[in-house]
PDB file of N, CA and C in Angstrom:
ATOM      1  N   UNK A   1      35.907 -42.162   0.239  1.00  0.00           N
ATOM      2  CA  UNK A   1      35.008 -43.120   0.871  1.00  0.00           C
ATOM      3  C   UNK A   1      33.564 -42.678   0.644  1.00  0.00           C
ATOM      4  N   UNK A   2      33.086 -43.489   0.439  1.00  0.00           N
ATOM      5  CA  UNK A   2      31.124 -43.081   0.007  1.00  0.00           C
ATOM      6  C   UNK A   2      30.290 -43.160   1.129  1.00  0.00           C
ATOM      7  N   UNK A   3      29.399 -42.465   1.287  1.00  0.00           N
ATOM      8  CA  UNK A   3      29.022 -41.788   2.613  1.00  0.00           C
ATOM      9  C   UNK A   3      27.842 -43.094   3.082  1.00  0.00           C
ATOM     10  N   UNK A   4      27.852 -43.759   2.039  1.00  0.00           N
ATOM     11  CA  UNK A   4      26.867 -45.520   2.572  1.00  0.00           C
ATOM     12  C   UNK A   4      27.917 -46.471   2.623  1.00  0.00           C
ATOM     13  N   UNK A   5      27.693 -47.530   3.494  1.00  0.00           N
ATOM     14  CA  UNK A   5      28.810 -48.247   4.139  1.00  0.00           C
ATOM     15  C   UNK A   5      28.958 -49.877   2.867  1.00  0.00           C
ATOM     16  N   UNK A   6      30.068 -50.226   2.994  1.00  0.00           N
ATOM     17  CA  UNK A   6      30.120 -51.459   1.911  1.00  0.00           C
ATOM     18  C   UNK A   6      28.992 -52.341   1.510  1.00  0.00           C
ATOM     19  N   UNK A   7      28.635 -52.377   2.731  1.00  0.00           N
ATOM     20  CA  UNK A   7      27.265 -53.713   2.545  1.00  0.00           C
ATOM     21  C   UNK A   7      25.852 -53.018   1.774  1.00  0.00           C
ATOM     22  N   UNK A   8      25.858 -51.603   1.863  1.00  0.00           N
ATOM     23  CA  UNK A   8      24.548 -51.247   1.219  1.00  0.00           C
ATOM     24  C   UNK A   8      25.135 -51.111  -0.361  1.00  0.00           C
ATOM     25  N   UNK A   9      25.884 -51.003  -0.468  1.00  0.00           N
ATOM     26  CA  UNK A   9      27.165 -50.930  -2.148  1.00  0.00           C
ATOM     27  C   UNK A   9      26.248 -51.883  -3.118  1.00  0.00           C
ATOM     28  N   UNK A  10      26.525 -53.255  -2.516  1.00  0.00           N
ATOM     29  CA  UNK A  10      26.117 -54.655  -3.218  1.00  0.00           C
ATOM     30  C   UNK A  10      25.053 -54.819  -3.583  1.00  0.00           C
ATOM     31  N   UNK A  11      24.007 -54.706  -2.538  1.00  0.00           N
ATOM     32  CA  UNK A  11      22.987 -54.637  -2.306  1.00  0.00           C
ATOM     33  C   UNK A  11      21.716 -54.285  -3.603  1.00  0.00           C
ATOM     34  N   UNK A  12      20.740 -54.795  -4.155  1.00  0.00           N
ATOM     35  CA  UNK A  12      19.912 -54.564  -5.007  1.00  0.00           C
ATOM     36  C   UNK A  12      19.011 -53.523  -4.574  1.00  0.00           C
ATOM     37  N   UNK A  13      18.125 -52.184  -4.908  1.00  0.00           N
ATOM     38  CA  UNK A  13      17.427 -51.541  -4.694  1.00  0.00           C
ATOM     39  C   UNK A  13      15.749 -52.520  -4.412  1.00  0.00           C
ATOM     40  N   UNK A  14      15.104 -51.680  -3.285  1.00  0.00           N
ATOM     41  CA  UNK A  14      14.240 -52.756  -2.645  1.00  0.00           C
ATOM     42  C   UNK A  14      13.061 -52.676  -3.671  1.00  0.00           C
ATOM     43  N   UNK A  15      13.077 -51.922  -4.776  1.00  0.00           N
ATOM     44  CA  UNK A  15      11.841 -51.664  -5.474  1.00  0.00           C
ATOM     45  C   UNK A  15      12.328 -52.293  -6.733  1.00  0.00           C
ATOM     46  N   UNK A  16      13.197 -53.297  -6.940  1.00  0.00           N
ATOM     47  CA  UNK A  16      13.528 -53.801  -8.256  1.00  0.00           C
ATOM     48  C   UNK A  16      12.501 -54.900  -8.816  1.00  0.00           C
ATOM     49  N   UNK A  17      11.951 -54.170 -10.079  1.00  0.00           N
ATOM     50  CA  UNK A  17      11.241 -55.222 -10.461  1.00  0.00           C
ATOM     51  C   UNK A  17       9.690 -55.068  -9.811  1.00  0.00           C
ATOM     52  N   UNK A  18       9.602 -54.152  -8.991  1.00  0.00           N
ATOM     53  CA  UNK A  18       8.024 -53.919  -8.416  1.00  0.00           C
ATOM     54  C   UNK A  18       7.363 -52.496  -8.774  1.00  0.00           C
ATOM     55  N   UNK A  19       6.039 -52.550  -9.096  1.00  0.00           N
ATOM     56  CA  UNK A  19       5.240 -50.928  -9.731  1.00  0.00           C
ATOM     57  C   UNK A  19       5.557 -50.054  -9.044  1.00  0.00           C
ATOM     58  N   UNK A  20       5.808 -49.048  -8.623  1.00  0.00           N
ATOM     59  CA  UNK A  20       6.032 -48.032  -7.161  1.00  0.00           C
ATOM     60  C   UNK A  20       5.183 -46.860  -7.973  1.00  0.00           C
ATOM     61  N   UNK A  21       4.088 -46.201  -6.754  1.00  0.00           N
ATOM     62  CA  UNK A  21       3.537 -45.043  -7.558  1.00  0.00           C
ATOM     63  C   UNK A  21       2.157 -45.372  -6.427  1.00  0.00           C
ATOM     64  N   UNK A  22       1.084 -44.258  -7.025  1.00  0.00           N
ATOM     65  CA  UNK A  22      -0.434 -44.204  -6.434  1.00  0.00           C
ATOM     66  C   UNK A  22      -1.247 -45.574  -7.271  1.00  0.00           C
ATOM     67  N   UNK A  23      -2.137 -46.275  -5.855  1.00  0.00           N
ATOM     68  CA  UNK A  23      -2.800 -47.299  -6.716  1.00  0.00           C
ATOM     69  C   UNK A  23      -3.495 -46.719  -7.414  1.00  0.00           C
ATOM     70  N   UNK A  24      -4.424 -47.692  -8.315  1.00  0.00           N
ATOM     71  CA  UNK A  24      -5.765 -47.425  -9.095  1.00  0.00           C
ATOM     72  C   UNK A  24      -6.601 -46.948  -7.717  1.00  0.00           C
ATOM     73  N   UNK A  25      -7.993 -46.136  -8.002  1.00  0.00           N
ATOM     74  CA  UNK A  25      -9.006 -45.663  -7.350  1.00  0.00           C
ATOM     75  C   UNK A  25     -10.008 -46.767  -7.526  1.00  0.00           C
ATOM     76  N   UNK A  26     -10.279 -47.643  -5.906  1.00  0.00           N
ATOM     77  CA  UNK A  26     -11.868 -48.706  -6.262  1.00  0.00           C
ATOM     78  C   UNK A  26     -12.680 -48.363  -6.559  1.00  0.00           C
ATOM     79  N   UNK A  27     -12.828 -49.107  -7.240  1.00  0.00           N
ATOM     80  CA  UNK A  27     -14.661 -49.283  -7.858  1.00  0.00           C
ATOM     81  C   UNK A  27     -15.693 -49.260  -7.288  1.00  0.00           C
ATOM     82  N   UNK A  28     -16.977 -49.149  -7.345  1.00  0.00           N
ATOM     83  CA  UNK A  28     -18.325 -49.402  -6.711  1.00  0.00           C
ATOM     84  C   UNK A  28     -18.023 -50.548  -6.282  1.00  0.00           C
ATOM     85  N   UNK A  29     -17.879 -51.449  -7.386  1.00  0.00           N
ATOM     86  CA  UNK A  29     -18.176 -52.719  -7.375  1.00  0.00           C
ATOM     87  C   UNK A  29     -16.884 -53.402  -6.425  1.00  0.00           C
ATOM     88  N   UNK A  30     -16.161 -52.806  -6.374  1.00  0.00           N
ATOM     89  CA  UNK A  30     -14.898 -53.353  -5.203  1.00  0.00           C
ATOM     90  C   UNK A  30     -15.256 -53.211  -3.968  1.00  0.00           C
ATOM     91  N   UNK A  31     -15.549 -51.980  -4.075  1.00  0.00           N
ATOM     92  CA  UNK A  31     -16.613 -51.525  -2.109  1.00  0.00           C
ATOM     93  C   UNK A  31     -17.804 -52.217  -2.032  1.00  0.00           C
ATOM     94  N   UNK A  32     -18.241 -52.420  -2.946  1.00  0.00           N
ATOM     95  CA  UNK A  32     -19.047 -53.853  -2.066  1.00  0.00           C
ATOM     96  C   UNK A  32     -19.451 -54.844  -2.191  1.00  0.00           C
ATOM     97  N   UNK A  33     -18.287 -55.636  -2.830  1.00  0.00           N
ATOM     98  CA  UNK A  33     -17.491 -56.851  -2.613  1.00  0.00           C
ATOM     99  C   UNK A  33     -16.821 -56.915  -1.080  1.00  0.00           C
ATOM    100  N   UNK A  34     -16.082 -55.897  -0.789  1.00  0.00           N
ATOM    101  CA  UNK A  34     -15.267 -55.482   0.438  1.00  0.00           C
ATOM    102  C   UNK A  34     -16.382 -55.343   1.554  1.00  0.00           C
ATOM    103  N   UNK A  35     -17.413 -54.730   1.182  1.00  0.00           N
ATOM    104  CA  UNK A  35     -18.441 -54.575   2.234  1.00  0.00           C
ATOM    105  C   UNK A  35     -19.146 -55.979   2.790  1.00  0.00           C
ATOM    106  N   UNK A  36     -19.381 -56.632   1.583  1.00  0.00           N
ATOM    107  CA  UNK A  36     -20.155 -58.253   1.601  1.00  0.00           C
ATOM    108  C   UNK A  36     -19.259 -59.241   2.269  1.00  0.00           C
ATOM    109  N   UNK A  37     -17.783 -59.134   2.353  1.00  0.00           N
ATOM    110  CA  UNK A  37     -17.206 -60.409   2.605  1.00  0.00           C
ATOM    111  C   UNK A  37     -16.741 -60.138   4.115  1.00  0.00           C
ATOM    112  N   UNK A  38     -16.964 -58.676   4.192  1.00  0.00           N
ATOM    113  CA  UNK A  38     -16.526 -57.770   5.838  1.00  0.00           C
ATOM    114  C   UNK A  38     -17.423 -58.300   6.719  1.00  0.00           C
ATOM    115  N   UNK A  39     -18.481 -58.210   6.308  1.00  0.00           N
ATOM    116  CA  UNK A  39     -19.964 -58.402   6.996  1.00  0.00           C
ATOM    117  C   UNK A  39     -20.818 -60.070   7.131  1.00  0.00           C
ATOM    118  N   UNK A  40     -20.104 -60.714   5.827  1.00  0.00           N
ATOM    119  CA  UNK A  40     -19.885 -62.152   5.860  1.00  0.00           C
ATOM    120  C   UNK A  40     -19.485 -62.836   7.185  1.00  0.00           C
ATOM    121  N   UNK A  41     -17.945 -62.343   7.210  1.00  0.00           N
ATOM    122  CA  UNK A  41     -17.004 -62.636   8.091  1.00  0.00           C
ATOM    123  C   UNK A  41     -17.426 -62.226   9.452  1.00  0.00           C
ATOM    124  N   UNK A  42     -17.867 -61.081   9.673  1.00  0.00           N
ATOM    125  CA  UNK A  42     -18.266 -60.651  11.046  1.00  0.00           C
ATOM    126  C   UNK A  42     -17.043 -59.951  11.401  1.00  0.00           C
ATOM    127  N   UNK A  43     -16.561 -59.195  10.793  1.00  0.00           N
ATOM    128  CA  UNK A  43     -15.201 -58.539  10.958  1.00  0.00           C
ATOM    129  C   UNK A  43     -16.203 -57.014  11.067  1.00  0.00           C
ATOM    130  N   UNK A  44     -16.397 -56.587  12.181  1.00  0.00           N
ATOM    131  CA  UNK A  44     -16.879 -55.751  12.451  1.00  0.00           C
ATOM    132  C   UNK A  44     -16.559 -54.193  12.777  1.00  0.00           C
ATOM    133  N   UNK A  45     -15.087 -54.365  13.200  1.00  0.00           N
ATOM    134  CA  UNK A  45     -13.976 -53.661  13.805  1.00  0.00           C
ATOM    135  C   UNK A  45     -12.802 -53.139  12.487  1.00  0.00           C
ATOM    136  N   UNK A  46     -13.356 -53.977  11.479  1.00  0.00           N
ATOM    137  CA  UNK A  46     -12.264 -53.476  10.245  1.00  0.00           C
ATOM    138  C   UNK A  46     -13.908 -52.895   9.162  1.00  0.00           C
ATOM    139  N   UNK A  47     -14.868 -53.257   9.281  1.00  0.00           N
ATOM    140  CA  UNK A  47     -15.787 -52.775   8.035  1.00  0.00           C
ATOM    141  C   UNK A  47     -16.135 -51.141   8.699  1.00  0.00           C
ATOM    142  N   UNK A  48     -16.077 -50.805  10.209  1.00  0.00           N
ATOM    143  CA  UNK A  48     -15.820 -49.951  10.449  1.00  0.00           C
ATOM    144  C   UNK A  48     -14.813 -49.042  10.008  1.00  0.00           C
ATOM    145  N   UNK A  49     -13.717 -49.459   9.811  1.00  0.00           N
ATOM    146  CA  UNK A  49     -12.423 -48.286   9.264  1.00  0.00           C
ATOM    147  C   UNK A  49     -12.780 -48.281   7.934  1.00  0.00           C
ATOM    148  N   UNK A  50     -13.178 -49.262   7.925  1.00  0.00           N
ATOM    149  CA  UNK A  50     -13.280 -49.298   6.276  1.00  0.00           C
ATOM    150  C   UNK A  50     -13.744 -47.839   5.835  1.00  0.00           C
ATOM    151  N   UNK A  51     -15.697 -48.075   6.204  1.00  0.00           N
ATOM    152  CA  UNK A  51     -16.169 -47.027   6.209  1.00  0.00           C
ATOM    153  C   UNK A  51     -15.854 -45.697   6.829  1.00  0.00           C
ATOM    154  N   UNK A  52     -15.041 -45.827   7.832  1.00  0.00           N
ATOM    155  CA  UNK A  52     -14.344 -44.425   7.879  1.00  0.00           C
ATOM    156  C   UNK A  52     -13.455 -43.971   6.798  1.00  0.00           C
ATOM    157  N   UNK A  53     -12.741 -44.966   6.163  1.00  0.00           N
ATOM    158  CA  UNK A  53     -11.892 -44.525   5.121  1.00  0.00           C
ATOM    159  C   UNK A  53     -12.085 -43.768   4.010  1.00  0.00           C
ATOM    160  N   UNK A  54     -13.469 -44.367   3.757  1.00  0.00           N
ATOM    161  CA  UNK A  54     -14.406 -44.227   2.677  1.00  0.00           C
ATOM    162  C   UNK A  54     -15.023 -42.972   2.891  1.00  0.00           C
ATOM    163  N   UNK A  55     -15.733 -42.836   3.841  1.00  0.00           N
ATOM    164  CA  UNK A  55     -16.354 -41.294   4.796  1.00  0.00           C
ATOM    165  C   UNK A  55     -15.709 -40.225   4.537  1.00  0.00           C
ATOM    166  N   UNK A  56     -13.851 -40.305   4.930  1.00  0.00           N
ATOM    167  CA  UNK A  56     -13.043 -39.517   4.922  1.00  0.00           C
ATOM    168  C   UNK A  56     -12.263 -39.730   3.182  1.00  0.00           C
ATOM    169  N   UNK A  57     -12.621 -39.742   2.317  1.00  0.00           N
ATOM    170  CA  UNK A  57     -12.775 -40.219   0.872  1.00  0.00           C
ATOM    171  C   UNK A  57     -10.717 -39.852   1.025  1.00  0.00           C
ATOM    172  N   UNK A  58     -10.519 -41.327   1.199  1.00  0.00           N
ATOM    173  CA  UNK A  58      -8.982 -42.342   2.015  1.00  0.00           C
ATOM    174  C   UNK A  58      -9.330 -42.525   0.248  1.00  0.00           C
ATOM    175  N   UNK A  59      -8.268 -42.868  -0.443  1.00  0.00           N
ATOM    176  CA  UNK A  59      -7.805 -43.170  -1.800  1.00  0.00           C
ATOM    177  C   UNK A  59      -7.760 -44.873  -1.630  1.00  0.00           C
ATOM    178  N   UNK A  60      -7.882 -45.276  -2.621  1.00  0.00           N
ATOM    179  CA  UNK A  60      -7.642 -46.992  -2.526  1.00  0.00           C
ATOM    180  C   UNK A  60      -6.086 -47.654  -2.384  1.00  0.00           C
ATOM    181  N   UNK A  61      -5.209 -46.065  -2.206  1.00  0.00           N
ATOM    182  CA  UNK A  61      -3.262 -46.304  -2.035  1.00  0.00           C
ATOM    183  C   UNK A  61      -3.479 -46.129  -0.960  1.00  0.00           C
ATOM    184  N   UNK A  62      -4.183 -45.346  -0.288  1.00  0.00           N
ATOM    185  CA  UNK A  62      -4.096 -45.372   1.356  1.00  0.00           C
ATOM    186  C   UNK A  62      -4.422 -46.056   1.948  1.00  0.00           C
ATOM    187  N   UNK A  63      -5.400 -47.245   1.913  1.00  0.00           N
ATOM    188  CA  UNK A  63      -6.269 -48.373   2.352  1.00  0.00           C
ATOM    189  C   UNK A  63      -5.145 -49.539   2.528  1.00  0.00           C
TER     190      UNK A  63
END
């Protein structure tokens, strides 16, 4: 008997067909695009993490 139960057997792997790995690293020009449309919006409470992310140099896979 196999130590995963019948129904996971059948089942397709959840990464079929999708990139899996570290993203690309943003650009200047992505951070502030991201900065302009944050500050557009009045999303004040996320351009904050943002810039913490950024502060705490957060990778563009961690974001």
């Amino acid at each position: 008997m196999s130590q995963y139960g019948p129904v996971a057997k059948g089942r397709p792997a959840w990464n079929v067909g999708k990139q899996v790995g570290a993203k690309r690293v943003l650009k200047v020009k992505q951070i502030w695009l991201i900065w302009f449309f944050l500050d557009r919006e009045g999303r004040m409470r996320d351009r904050a993490l943002f810039d913490f992310a950024i502060d705490s140099k957060l990778r563009g896979c961690d974001l």
